[in-house]
Each structure stands twice: as structure tokens, then as C-alpha cells.
C-alpha atoms as a PDB file:
ATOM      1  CA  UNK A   1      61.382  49.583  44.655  1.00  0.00           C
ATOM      2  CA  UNK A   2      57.588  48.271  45.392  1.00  0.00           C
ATOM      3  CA  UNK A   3      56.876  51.076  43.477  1.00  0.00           C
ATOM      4  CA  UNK A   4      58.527  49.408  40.454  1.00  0.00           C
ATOM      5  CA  UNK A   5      57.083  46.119  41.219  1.00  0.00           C
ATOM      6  CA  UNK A   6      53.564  47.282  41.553  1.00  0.00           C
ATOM      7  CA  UNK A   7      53.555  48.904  38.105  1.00  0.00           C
ATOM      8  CA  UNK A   8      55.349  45.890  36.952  1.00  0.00           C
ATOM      9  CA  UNK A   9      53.205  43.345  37.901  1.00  0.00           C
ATOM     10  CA  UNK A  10      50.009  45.896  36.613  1.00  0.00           C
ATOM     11  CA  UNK A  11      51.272  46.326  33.462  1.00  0.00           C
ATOM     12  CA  UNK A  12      52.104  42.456  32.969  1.00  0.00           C
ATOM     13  CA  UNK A  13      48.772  41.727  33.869  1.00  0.00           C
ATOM     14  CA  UNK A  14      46.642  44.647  31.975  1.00  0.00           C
ATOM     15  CA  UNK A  15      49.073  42.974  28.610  1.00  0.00           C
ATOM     16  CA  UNK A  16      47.701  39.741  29.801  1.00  0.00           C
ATOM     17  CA  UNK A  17      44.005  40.533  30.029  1.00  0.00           C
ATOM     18  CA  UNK A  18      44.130  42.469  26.297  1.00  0.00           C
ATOM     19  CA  UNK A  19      46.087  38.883  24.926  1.00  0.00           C
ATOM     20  CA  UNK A  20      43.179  36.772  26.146  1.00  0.00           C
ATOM     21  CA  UNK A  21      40.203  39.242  25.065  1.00  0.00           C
ATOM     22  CA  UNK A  22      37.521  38.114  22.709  1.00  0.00           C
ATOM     23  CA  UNK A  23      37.864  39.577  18.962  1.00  0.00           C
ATOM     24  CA  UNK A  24      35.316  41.715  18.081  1.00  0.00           C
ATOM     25  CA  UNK A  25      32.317  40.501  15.802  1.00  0.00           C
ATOM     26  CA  UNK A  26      33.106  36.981  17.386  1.00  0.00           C
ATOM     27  CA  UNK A  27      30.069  34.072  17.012  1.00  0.00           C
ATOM     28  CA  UNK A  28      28.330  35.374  20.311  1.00  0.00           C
ATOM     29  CA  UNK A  29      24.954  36.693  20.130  1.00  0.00           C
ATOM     30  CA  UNK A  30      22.381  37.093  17.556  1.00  0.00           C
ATOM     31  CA  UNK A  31      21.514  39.111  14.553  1.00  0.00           C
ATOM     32  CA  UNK A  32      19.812  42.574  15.093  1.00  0.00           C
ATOM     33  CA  UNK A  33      15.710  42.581  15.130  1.00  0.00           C
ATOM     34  CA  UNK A  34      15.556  44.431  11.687  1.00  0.00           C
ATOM     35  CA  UNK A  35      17.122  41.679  10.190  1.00  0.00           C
ATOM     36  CA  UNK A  36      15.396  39.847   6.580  1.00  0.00           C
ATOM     37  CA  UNK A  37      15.967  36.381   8.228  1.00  0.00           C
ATOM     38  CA  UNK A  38      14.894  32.696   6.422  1.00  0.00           C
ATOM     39  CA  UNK A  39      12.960  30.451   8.368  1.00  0.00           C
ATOM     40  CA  UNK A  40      14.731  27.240  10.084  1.00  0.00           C
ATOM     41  CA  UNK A  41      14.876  24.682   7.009  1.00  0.00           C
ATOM     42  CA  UNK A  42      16.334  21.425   9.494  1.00  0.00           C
ATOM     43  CA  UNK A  43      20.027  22.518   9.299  1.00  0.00           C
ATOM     44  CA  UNK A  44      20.823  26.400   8.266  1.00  0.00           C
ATOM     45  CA  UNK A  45      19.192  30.216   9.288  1.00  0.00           C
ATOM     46  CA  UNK A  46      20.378  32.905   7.710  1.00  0.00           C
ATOM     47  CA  UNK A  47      19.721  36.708   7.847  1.00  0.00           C
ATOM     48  CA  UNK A  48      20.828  39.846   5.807  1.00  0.00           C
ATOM     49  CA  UNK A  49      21.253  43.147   7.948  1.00  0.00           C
ATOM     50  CA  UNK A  50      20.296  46.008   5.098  1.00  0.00           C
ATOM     51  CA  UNK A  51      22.277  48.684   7.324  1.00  0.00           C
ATOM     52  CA  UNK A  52      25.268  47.119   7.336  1.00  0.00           C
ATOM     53  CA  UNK A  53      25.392  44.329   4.817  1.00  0.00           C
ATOM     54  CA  UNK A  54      25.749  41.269   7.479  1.00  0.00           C
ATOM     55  CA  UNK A  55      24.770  38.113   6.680  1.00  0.00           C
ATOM     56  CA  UNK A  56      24.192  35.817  10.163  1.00  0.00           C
ATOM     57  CA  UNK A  57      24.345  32.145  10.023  1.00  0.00           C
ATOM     58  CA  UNK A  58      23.104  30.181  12.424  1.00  0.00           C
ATOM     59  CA  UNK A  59      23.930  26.459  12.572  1.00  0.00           C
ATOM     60  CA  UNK A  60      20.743  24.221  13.311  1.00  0.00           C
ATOM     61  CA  UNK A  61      21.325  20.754  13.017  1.00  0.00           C
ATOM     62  CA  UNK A  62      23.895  18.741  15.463  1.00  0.00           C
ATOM     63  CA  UNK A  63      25.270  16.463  12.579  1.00  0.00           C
ATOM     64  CA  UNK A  64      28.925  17.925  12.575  1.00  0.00           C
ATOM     65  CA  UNK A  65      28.669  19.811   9.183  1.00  0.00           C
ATOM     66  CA  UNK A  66      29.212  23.438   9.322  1.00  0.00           C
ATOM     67  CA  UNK A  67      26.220  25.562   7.971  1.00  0.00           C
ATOM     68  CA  UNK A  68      27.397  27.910   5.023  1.00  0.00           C
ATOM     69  CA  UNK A  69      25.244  30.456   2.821  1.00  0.00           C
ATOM     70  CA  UNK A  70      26.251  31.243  -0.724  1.00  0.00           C
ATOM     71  CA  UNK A  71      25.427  34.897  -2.081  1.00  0.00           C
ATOM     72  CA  UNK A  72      25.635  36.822  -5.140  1.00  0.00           C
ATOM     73  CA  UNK A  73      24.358  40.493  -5.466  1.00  0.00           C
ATOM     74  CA  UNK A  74      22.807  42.098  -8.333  1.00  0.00           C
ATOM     75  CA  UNK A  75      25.902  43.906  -9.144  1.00  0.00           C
ATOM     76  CA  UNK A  76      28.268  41.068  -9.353  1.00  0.00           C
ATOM     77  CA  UNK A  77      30.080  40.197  -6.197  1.00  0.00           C
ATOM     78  CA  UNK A  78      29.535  36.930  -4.634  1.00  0.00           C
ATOM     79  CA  UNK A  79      31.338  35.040  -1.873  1.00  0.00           C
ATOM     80  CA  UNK A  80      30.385  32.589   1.142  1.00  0.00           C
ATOM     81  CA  UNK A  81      29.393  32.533   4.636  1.00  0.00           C
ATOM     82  CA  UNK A  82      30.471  29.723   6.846  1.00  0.00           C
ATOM     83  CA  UNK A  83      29.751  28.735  10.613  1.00  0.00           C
ATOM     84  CA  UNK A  84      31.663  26.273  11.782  1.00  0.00           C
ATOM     85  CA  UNK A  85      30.739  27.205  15.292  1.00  0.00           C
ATOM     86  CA  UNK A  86      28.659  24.271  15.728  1.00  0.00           C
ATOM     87  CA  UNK A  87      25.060  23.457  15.987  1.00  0.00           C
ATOM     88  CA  UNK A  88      22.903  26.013  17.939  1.00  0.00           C
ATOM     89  CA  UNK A  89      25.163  28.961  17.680  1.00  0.00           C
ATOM     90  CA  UNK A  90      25.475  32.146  14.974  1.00  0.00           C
ATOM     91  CA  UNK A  91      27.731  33.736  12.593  1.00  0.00           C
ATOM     92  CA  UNK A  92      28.238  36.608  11.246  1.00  0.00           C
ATOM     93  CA  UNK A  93      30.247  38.012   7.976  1.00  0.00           C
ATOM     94  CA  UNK A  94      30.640  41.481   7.286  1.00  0.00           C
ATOM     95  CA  UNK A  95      30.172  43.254   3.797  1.00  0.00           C
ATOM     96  CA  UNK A  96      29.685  46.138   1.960  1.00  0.00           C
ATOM     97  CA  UNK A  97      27.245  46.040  -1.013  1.00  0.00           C
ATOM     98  CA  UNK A  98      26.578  49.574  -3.563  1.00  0.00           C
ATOM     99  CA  UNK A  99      23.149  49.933  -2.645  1.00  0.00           C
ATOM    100  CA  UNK A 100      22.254  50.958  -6.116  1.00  0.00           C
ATOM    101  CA  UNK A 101      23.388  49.338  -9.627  1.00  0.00           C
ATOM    102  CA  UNK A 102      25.194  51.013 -12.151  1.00  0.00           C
ATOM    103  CA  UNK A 103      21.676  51.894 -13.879  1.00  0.00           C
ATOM    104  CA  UNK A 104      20.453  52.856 -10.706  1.00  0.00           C
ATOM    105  CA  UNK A 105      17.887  50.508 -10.104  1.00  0.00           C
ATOM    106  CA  UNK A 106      18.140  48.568  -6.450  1.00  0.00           C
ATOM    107  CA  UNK A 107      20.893  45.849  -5.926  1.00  0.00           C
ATOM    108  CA  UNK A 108      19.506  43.062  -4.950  1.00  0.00           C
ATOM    109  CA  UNK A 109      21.625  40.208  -2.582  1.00  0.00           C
ATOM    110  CA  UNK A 110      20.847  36.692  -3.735  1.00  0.00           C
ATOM    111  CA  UNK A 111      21.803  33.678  -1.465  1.00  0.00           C
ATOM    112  CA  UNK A 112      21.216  29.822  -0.721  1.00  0.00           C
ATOM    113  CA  UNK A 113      21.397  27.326   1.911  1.00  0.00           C
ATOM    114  CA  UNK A 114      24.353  24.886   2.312  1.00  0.00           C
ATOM    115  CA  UNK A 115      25.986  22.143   4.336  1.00  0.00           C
ATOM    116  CA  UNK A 116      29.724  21.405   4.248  1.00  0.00           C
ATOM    117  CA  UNK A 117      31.371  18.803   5.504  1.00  0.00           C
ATOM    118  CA  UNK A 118      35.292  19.742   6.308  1.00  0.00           C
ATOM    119  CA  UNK A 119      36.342  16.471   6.314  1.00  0.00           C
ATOM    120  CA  UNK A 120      35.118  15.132   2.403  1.00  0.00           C
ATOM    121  CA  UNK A 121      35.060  19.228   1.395  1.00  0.00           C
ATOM    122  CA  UNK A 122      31.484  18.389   0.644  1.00  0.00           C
ATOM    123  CA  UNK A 123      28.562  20.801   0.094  1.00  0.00           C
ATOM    124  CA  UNK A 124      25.409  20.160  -0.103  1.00  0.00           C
ATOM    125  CA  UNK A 125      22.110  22.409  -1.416  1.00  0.00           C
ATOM    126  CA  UNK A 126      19.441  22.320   1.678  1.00  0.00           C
ATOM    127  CA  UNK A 127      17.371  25.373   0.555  1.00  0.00           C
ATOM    128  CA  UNK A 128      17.490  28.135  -1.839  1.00  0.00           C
ATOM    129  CA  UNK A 129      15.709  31.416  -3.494  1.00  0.00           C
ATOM    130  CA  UNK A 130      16.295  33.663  -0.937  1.00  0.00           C
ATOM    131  CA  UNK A 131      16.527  37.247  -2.048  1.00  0.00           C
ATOM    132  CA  UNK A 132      16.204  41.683  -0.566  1.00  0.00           C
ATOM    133  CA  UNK A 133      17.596  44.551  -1.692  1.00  0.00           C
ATOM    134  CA  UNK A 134      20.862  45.852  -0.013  1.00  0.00           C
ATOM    135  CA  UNK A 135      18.740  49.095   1.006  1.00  0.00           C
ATOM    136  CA  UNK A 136      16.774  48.946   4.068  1.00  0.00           C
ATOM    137  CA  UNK A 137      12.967  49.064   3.215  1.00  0.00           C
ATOM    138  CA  UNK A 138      13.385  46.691  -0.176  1.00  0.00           C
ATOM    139  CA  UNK A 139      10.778  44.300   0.140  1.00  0.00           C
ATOM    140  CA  UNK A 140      12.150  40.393   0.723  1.00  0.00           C
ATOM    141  CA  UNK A 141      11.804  37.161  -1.320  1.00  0.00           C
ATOM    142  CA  UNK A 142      12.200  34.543   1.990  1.00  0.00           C
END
């Protein structure tokens, strides 16, 4: 019978420990040291991860808007990045970009610099031009 209770009281507690863990790609660390990363311009970071297609956004500014980067590639997708982690901390989004375009030339990712408040749902445009190939070893336009 302690048997029972023992593997009970294990099993409750292993279920526990899994319902509490942290998801995976969560807004802890920092992007990798290959990364094509902007310079701090007062409120957003950013950096593109060629390998993988990750964009990291990193929150600079403690004035409770949420730091956001805008993208487009070369080859038409586009979409949006947002931390709302809160100043001093990083985000990342995951993607996956064609490294080449339909012509076969390099596809390029394109993105810009944002602020958004939740509360008004308002943006606004803090820096922009950034631009590197999705291959690794395209040169960058930071």
C-alpha cells in the first residue's frame, strides 16, 4: 500500500513540475554572437540570426511601450516582432526565410524600429533602414 502511495505522490509531483516548466524559446537570454544586430537607438535592439531566421528584440527604454520590429524580405513575406517583456530584457521570433529568390539572386530581410503603446494601439517609427541577406555571410546594411 506505501508502495502505491509512493508512486502516487511521484507521479503527482513529476505532472506538477512539467505544468509549471518554462516554454521553450521563452524571453530569457540573449541572441547568439553571430548575430547582424542594430546598435541601441534610445528604445529598441534588434538582431537577425542568418542560421535560423530569428529576429531578437530587446526592449531599451523603461517608458512602458513594448519595443516591436517590422520586417519584410525580398521575396515577399513580412510580419512583426514584439517584446512586451519590458525594458532591459529580449525577444525572440522564429522564422523561416528561402534563402534565395525566385531568380536566384540573395533574399534580402528588411526591417525597422518601432514603439507600441498597448493601451492607445499606437506605433511609433524610432529608427529604420536596416537590412542582410537571409544567408549567413551576406554582408549587412545596420
Amino acid at each position: 500500500m506505501r508502495v502505491r502511495h509512493l508512486v502516487a505522490l511521484i507521479a503527482s509531483t513529476l505532472a506538477l513540475s512539467v505544468g509549471f516548466a518554462a516554454p521553450a524559446g521563452a524571453h530569457t537570454g540573449a541572441p547568439p554572437g553571430d548575430a547582424v544586430c542594430t546598435g541601441d537607438d534610445n528604445w529598441v535592439r534588434s538582431c537577425f540570426v542568418q542560421d535560423t531566421d530569428n529576429f531578437w528584440v530587446r526592449d531599451t527604454e523603461t517608458d512602458g511601450r513594448s519595443a516591436v520590429v517590422f520586417w519584410s524580405t525580398r521575396t515577399g513575406q513580412s510580419g512583426s516582432c514584439r517584446n512586451a517583456h519590458g525594458a532591459g530584457t529580449w525577444h525572440m521570433c522564429a522564422y523561416d526565410f528561402p534563402e534565395f529568390t525566385s531568380g536566384g539572386s540573395p533574399n534580402r530581410v528588411y526591417w525597422d524600429h518601432y514603439t507600441y503603446d498597448a493601451q492607445t494601439n499606437d506605433y511609433n517609427l524610432v529608427s529604420s533602414g536596416y537590412s542582410t541577406c537571409t544567408a549567413k555571410g551576406c554582408p549587412a546594411i545596420i
